[in-house]
N, C-alpha and C. Protein backbone atom coordinates (compact mmCIF):
# COMPACT_ATOMS: atom_id res chain seq x y z
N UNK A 1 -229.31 -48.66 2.01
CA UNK A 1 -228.70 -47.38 2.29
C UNK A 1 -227.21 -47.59 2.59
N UNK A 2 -226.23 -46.90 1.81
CA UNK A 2 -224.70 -47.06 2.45
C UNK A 2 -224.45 -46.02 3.10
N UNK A 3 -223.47 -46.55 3.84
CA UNK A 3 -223.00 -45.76 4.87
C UNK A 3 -222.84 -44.55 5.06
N UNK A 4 -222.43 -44.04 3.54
CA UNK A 4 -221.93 -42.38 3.76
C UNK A 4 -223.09 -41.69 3.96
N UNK A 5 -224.26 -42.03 3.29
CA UNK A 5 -225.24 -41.60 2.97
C UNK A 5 -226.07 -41.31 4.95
N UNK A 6 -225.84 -42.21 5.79
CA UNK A 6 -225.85 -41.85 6.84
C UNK A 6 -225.16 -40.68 8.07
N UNK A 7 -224.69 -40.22 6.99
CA UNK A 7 -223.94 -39.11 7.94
C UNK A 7 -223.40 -37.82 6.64
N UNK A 8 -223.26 -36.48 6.88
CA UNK A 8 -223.42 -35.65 5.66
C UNK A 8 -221.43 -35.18 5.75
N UNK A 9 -220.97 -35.09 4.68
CA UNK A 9 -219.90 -34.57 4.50
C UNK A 9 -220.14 -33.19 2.88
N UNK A 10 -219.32 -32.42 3.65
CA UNK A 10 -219.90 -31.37 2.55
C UNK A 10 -218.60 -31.43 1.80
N UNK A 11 -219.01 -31.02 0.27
CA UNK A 11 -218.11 -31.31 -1.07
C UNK A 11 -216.49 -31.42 -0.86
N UNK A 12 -216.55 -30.29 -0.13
CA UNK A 12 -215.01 -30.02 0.17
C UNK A 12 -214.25 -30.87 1.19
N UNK A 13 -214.89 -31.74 1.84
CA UNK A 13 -214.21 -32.60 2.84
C UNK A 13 -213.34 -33.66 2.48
N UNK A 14 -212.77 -33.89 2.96
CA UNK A 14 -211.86 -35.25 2.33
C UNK A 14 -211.96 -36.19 3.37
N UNK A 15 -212.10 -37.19 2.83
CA UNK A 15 -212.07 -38.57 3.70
C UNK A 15 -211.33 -39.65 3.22
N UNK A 16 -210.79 -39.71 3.89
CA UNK A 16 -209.73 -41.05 3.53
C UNK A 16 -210.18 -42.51 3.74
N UNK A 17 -209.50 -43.40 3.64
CA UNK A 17 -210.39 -44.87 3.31
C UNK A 17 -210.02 -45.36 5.09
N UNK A 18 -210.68 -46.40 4.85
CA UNK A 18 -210.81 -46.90 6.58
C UNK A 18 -211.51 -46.25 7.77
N UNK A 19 -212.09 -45.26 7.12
CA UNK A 19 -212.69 -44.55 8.61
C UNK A 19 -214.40 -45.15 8.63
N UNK A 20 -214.66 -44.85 9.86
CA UNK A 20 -215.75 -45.45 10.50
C UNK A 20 -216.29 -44.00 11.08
N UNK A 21 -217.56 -44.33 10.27
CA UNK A 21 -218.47 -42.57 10.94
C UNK A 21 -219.43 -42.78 11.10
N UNK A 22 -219.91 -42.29 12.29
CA UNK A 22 -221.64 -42.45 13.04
C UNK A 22 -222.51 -41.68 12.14
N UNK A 23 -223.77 -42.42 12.54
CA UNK A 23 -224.91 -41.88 11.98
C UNK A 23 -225.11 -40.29 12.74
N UNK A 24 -225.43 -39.39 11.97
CA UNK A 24 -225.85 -37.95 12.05
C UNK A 24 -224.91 -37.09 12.33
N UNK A 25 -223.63 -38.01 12.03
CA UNK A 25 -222.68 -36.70 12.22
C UNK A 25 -221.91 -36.04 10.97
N UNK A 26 -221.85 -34.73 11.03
CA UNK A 26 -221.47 -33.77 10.17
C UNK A 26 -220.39 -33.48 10.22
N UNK A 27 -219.90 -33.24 8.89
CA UNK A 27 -218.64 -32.66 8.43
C UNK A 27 -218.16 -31.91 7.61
N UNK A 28 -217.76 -30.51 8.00
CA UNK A 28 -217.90 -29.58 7.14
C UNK A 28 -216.87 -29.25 6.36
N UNK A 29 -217.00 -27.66 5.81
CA UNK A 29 -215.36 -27.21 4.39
C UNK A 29 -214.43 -27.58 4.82
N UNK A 30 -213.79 -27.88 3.96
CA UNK A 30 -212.28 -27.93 3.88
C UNK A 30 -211.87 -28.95 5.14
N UNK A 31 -212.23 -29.72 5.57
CA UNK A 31 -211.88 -30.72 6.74
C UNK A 31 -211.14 -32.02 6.31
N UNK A 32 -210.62 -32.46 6.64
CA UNK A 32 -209.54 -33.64 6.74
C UNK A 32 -209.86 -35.13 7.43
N UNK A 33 -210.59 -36.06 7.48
CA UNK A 33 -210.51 -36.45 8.08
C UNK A 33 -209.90 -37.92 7.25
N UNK A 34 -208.54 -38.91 8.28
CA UNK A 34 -207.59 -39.37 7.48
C UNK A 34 -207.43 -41.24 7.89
N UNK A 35 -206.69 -41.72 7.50
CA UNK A 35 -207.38 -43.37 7.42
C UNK A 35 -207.25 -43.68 8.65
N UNK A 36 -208.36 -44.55 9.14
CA UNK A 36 -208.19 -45.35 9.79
C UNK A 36 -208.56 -44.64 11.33
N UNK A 37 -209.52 -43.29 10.79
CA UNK A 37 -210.12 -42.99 12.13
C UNK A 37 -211.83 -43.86 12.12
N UNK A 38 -212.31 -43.09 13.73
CA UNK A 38 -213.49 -43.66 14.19
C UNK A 38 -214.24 -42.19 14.92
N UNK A 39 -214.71 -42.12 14.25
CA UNK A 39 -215.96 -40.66 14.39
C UNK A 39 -217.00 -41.52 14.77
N UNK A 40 -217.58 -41.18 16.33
CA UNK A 40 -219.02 -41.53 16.85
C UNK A 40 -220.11 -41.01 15.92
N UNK A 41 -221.62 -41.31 16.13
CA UNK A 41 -222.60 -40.68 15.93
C UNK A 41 -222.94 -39.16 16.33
N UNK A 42 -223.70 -38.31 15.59
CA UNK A 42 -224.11 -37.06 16.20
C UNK A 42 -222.80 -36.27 15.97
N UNK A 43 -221.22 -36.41 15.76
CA UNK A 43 -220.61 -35.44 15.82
C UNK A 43 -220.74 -34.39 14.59
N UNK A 44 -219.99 -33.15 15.50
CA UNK A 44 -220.21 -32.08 14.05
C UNK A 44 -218.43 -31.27 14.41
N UNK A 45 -217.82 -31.67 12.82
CA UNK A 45 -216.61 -31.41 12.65
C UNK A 45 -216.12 -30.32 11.61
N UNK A 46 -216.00 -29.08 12.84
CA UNK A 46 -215.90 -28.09 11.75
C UNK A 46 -215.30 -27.56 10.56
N UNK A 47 -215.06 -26.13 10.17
CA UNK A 47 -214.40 -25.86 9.15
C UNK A 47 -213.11 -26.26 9.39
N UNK A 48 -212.13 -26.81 8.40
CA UNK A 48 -210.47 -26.81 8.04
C UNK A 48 -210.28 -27.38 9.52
N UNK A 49 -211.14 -28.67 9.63
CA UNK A 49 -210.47 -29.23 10.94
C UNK A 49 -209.93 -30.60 10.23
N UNK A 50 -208.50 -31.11 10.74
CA UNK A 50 -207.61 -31.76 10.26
C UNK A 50 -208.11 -33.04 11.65
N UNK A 51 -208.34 -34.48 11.31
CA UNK A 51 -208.26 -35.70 11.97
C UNK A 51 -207.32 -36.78 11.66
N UNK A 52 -206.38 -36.68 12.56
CA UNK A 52 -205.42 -37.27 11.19
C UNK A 52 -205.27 -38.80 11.85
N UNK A 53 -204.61 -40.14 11.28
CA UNK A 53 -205.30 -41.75 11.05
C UNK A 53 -205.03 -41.77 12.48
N UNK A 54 -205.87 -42.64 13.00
CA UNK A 54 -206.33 -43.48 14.43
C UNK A 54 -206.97 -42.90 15.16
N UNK A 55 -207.56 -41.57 15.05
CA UNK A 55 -208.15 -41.00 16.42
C UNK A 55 -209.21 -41.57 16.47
N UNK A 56 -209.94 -41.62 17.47
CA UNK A 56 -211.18 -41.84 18.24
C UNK A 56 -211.65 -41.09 18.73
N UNK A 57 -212.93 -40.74 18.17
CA UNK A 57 -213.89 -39.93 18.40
C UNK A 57 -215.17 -40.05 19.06
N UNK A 58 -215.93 -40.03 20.39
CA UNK A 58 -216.85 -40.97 20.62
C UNK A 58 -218.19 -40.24 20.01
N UNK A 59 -219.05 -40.43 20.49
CA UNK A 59 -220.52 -39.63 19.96
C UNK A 59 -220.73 -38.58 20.73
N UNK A 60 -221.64 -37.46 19.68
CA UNK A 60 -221.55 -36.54 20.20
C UNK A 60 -220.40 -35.11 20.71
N UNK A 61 -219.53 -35.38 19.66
CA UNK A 61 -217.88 -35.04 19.64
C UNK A 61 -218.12 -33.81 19.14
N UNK A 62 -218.06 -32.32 19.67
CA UNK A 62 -218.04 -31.28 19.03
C UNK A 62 -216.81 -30.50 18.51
N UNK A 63 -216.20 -30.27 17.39
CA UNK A 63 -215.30 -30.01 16.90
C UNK A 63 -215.53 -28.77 16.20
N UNK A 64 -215.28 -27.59 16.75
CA UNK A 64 -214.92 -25.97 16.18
C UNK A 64 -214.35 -26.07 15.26
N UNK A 65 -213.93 -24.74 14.25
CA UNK A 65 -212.97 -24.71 13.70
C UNK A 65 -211.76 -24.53 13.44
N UNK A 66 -211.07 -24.77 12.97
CA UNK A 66 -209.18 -24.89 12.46
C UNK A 66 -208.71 -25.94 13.89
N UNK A 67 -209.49 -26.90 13.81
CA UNK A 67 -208.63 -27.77 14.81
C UNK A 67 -207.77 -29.20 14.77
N UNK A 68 -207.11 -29.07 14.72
CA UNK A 68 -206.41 -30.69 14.47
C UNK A 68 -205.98 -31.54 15.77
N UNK A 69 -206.51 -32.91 15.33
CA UNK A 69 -206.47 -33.71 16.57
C UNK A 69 -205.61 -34.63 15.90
N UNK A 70 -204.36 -34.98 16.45
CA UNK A 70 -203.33 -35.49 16.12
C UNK A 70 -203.50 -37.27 16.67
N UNK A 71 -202.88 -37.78 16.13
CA UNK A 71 -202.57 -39.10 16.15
C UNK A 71 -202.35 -39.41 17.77
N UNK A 72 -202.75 -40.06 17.78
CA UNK A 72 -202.78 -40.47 19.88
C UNK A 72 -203.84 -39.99 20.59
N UNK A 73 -204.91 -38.91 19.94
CA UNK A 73 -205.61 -38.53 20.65
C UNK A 73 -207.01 -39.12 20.66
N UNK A 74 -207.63 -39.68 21.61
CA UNK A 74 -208.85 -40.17 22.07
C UNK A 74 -209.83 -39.39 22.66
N UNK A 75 -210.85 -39.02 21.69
CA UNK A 75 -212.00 -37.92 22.70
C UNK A 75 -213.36 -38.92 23.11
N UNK A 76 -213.77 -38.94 24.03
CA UNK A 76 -214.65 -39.79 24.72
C UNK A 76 -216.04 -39.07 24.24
N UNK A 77 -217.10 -39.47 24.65
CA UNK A 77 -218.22 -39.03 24.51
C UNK A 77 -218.80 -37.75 24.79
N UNK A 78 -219.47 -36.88 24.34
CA UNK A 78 -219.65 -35.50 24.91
C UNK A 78 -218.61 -34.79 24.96
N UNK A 79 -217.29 -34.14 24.25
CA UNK A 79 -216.33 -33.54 24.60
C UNK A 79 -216.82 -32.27 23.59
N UNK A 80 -215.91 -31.60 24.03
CA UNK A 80 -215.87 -29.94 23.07
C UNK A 80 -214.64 -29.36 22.86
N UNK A 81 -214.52 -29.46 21.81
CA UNK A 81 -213.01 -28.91 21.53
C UNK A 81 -213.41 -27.85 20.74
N UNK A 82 -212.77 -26.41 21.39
CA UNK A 82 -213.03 -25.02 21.26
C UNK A 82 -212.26 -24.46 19.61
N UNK A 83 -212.79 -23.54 19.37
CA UNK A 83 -212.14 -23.14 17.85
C UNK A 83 -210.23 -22.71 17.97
N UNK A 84 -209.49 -23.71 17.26
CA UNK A 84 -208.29 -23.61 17.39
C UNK A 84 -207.45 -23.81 18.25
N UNK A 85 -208.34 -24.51 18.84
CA UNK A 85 -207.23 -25.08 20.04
C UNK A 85 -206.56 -26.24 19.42
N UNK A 86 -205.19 -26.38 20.42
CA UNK A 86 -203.98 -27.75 19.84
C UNK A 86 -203.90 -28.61 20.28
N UNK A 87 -203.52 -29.80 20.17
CA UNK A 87 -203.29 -30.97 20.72
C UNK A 87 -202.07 -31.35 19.97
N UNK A 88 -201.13 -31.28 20.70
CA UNK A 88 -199.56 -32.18 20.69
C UNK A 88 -199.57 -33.52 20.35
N UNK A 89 -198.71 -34.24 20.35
CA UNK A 89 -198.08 -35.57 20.33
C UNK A 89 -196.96 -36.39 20.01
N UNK A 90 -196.31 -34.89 20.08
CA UNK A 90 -194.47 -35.54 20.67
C UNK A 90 -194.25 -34.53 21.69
N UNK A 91 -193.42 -35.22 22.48
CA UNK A 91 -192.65 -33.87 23.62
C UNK A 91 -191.68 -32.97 22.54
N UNK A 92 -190.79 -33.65 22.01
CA UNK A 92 -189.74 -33.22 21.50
C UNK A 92 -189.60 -33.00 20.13
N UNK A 93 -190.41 -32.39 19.07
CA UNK A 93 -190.39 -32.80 17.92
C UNK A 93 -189.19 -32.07 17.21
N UNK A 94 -188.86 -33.10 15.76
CA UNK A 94 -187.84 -32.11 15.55
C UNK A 94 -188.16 -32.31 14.00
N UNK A 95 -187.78 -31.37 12.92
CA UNK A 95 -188.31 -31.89 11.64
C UNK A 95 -187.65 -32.67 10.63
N UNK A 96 -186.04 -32.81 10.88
CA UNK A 96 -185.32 -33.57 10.86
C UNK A 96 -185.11 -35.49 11.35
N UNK A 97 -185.66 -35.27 12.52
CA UNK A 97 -186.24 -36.62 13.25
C UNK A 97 -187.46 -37.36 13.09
N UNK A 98 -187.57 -38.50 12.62
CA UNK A 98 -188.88 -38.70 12.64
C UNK A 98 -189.21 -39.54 13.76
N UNK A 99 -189.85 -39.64 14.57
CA UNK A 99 -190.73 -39.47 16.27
C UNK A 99 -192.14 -40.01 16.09
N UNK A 100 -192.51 -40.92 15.08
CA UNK A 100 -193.49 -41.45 15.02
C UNK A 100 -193.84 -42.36 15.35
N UNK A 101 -193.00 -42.74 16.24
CA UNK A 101 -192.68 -44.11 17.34
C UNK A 101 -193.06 -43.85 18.55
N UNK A 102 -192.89 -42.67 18.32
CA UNK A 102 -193.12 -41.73 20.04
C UNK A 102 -193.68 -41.27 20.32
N UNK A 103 -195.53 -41.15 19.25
CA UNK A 103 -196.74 -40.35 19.30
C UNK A 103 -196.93 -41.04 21.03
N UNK A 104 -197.84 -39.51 21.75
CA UNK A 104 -198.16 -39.86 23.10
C UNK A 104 -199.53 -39.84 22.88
N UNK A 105 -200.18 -40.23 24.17
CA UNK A 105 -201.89 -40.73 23.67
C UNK A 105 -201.98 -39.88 25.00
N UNK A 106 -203.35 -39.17 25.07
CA UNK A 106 -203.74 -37.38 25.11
C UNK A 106 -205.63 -38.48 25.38
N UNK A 107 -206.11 -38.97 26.19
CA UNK A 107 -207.83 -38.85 26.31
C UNK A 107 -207.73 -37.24 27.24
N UNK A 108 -209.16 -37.32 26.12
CA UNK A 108 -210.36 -36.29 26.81
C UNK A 108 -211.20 -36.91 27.51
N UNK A 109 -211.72 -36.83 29.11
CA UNK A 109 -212.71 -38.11 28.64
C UNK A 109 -214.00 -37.35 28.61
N UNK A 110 -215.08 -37.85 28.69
CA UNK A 110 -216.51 -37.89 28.29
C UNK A 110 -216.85 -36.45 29.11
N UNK A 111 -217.80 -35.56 28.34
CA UNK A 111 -218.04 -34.46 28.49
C UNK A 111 -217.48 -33.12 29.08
N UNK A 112 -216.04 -33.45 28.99
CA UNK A 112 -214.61 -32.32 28.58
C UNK A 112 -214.43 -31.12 28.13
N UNK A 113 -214.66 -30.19 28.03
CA UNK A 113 -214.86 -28.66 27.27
C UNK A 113 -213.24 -28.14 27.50
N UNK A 114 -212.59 -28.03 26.04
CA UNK A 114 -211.50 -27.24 26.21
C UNK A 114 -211.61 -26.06 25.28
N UNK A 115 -211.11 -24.55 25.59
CA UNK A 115 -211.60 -23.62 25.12
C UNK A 115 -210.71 -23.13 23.97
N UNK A 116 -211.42 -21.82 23.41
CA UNK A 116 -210.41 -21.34 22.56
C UNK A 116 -209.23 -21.48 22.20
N UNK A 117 -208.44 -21.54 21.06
CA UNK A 117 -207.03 -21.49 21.07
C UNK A 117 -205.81 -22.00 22.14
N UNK A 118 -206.72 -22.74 23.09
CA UNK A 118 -205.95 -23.75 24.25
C UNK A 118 -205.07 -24.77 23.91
N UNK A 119 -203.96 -25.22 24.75
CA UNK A 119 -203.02 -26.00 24.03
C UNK A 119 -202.83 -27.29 25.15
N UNK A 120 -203.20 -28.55 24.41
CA UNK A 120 -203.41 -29.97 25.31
C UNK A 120 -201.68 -30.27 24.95
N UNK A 121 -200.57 -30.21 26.03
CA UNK A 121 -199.23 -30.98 25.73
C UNK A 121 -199.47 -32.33 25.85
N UNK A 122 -199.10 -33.27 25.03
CA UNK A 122 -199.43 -34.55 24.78
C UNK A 122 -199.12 -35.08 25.96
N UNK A 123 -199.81 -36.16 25.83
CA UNK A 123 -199.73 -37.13 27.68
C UNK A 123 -200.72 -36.99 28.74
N UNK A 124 -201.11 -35.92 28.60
CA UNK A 124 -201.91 -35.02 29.82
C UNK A 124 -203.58 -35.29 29.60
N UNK A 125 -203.62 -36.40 30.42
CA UNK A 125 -205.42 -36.67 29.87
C UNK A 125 -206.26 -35.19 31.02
N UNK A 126 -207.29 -35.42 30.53
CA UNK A 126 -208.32 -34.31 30.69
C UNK A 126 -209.16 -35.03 31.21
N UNK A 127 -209.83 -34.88 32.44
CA UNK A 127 -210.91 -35.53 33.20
C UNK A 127 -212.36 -35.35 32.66
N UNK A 128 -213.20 -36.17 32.93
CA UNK A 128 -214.41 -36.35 33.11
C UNK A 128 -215.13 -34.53 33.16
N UNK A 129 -215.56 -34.11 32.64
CA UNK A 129 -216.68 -32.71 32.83
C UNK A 129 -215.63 -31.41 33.25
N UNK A 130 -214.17 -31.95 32.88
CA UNK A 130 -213.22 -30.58 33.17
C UNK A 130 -213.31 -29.49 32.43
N UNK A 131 -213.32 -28.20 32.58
CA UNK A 131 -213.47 -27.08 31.62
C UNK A 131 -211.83 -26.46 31.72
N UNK A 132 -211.23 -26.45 30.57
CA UNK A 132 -209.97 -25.80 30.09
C UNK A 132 -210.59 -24.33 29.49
N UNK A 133 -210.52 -23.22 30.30
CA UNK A 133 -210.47 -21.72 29.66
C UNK A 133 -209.67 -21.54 28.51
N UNK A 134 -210.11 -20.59 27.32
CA UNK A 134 -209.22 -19.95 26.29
C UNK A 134 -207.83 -19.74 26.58
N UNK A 135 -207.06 -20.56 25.81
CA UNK A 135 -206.12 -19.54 25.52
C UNK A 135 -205.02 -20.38 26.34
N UNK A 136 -205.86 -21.64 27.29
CA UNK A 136 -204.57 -22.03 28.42
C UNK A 136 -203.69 -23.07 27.97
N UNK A 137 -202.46 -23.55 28.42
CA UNK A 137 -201.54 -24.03 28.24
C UNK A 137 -201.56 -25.26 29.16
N UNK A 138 -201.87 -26.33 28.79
CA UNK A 138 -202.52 -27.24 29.71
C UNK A 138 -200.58 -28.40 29.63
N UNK A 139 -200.03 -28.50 30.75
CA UNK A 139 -198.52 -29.44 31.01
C UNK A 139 -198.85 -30.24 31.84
N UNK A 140 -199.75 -30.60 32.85
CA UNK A 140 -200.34 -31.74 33.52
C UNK A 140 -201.45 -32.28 33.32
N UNK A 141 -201.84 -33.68 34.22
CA UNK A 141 -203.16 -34.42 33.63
C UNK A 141 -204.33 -33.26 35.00
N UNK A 142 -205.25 -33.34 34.07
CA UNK A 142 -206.81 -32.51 34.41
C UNK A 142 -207.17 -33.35 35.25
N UNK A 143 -207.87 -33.36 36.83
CA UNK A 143 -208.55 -33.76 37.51
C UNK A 143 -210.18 -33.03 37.13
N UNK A 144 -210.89 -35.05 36.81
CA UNK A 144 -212.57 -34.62 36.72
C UNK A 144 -213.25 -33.66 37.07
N UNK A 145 -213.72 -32.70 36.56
CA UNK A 145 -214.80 -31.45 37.36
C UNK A 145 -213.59 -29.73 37.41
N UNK A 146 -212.40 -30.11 36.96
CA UNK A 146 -211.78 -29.20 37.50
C UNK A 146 -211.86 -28.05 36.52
N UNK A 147 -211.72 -26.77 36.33
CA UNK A 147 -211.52 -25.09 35.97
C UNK A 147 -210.43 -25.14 35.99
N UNK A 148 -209.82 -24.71 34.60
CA UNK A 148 -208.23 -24.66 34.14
C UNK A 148 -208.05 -23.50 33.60
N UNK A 149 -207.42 -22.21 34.11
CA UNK A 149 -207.14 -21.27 32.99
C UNK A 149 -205.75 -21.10 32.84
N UNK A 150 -205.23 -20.13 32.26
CA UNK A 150 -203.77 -19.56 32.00
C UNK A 150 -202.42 -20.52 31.30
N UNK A 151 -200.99 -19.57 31.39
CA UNK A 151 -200.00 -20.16 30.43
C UNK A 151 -198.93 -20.33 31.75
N UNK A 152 -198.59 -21.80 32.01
CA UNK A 152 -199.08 -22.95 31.80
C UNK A 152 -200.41 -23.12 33.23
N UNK A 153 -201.45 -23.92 32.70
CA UNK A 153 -203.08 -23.62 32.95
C UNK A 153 -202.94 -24.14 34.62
N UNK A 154 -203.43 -23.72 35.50
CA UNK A 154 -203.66 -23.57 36.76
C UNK A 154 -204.95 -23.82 36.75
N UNK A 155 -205.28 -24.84 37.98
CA UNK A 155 -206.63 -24.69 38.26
C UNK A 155 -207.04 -23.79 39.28
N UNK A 156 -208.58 -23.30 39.07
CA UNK A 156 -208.77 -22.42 40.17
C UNK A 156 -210.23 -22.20 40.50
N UNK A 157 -210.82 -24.02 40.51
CA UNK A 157 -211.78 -23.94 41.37
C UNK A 157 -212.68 -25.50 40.28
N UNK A 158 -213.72 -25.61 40.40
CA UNK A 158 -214.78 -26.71 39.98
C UNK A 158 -215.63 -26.35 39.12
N UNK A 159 -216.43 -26.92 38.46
CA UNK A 159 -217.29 -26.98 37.83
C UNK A 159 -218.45 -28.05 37.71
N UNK A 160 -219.20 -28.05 37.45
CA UNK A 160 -220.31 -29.24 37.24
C UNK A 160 -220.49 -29.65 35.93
N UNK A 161 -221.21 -30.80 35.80
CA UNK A 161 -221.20 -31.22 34.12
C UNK A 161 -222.08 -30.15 33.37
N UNK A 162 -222.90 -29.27 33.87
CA UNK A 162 -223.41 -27.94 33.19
C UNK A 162 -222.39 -26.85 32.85
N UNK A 163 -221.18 -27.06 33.18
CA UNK A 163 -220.00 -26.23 33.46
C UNK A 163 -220.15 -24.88 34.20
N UNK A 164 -221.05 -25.20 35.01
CA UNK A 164 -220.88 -23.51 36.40
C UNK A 164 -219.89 -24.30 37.41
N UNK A 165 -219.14 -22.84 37.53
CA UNK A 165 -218.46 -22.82 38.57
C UNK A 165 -219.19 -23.20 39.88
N UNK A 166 -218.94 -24.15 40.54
CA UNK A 166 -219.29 -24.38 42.19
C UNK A 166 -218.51 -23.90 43.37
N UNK A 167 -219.24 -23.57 43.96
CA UNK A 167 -219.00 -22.89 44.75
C UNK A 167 -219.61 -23.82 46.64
N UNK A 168 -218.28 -24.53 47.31
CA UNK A 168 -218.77 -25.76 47.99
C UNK A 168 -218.59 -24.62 49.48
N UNK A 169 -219.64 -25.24 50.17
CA UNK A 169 -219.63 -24.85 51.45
C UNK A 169 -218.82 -25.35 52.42
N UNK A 170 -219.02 -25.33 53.65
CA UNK A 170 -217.68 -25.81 54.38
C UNK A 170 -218.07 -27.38 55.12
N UNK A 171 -219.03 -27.76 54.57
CA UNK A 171 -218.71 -29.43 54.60
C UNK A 171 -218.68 -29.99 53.27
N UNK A 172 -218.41 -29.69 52.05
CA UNK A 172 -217.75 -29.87 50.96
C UNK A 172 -218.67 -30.13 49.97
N UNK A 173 -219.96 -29.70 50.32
CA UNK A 173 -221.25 -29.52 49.08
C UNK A 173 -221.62 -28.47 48.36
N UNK A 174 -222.20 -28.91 47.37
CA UNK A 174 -222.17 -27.15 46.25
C UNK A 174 -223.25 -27.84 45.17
N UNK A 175 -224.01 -26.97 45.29
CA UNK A 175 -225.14 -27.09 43.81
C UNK A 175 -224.95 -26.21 42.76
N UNK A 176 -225.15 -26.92 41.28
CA UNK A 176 -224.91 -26.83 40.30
C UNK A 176 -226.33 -25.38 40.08
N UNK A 177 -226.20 -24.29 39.70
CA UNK A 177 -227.53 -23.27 40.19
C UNK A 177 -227.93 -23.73 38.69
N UNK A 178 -227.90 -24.72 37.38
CA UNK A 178 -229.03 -24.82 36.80
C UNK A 178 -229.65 -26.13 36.59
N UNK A 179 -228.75 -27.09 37.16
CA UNK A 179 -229.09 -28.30 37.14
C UNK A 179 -229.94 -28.96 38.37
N UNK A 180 -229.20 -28.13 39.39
CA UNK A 180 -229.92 -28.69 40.85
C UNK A 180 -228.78 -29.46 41.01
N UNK A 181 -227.95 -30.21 40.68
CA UNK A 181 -227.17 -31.49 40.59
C UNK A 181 -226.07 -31.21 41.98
N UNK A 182 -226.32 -31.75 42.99
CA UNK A 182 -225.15 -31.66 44.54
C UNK A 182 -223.80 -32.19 43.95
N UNK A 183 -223.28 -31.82 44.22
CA UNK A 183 -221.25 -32.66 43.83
C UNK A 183 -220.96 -32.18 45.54
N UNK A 184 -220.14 -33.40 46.14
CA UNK A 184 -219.42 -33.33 47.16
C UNK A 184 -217.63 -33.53 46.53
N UNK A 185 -217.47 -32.18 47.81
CA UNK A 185 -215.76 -32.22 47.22
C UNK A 185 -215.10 -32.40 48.71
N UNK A 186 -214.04 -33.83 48.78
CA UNK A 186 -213.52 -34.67 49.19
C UNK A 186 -212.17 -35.27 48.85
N UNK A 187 -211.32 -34.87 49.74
CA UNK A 187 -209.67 -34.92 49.15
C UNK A 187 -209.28 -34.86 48.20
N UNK A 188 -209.84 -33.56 48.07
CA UNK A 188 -209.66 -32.63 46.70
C UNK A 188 -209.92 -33.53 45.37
N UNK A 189 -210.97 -33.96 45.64
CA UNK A 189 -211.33 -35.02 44.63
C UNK A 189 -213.70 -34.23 44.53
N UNK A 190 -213.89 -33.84 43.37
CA UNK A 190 -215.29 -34.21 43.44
C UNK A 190 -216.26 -34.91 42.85
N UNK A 191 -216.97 -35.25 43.30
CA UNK A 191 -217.78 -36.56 42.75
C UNK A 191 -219.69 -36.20 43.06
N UNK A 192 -220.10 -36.21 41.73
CA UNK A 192 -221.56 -35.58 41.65
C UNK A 192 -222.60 -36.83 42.50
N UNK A 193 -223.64 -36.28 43.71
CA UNK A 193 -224.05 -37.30 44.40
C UNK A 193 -225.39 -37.26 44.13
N UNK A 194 -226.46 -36.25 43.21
CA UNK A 194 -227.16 -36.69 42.74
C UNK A 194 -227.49 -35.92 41.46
């Protein structure tokens, strides 16, 4: 059995040479994906989504449509990248200049949800189980567990790896209402304790 044959790309996809793609993951119309990436297992990469050479993709990578993940960017395991949202990778681009010296590296890490039409400014990693709301404008790095909305994105409160909002009592515990799962929150830091 060769490789491609382990994972489905539909007619219209393009794949460029050098890439490395997990078993069971999908790739749909009009998608891009370009040399010298690494797509985990299980991912599913939607319509007219652009991957362009070196990204890293871990397993289980959910990719909406019209999204492009630019050069520098690393998505960890379990992430979700919402339909049309951006990811940067110059501060300063200019089209005259070429700045390809200066791509910035952008992790998501492992089970990450950024929403709709949201915009990652390069540099700014994204924590562990953080949820980025539609539409927000993300200019700093995401602390693990944290609720990000608005332009430029503010946090305004927690979440659990089920992504409900928590809601911590006043010695700094809060249950997840579908997981059961306790997170204690601790110099403004939270960390799931069972």
């Amino acid at each position: 059995m060769d490789s491609e044959s382990l994972f489905f790309s539909h007619e219209t996809a393009v794949i460029d040479d050098n890439c490395v793609i997990g078993k069971g993951t999908k790739i749909w119309h009009f998608s891009h994906i370009m040399s010298n990436c690494q797509i985990g297992e299980s991912c599913n990469i939607g319509q007219n989504v652009v991957v362009s050479p070196e990204v890293v993709l871990g397993n289980n990578v959910k990719v909406q449509n019209n999204v492009s993940i630019y050069t520098g960017v690393i998505c960890e395991d379990d992430v979700f990248l919402g339909p049309s949202m951006v990811f940067t990778n110059v501060i300063n681009p200019r089209s005259a200049i070429n700045r390809r010296d200066e791509y910035m590296k952008t992790i998501v890490r492992k089970g990450a949800t950024i929403g709709a039409n949201a915009t990652v400014v390069c540099g700014n990693d994204i924590g562990e189980y953080a949820l980025i709301g539609a539409g927000a404008v993300v200019t700093k790095a995401v602390p693990p567990y944290a609720l990000l909305v608005g332009n430029p994105a503010k946090q305004i409160g927690w979440v659990s790896e089920y992504g409900h909002r928590l809601d911590f009592d006043n010695s700094g515990m809060a249950t997840c209402p579908e997981s059961n799962q306790k997170y204690l929150l601790e110099n403004n830091k939270v960390n799931k304790t069972t």
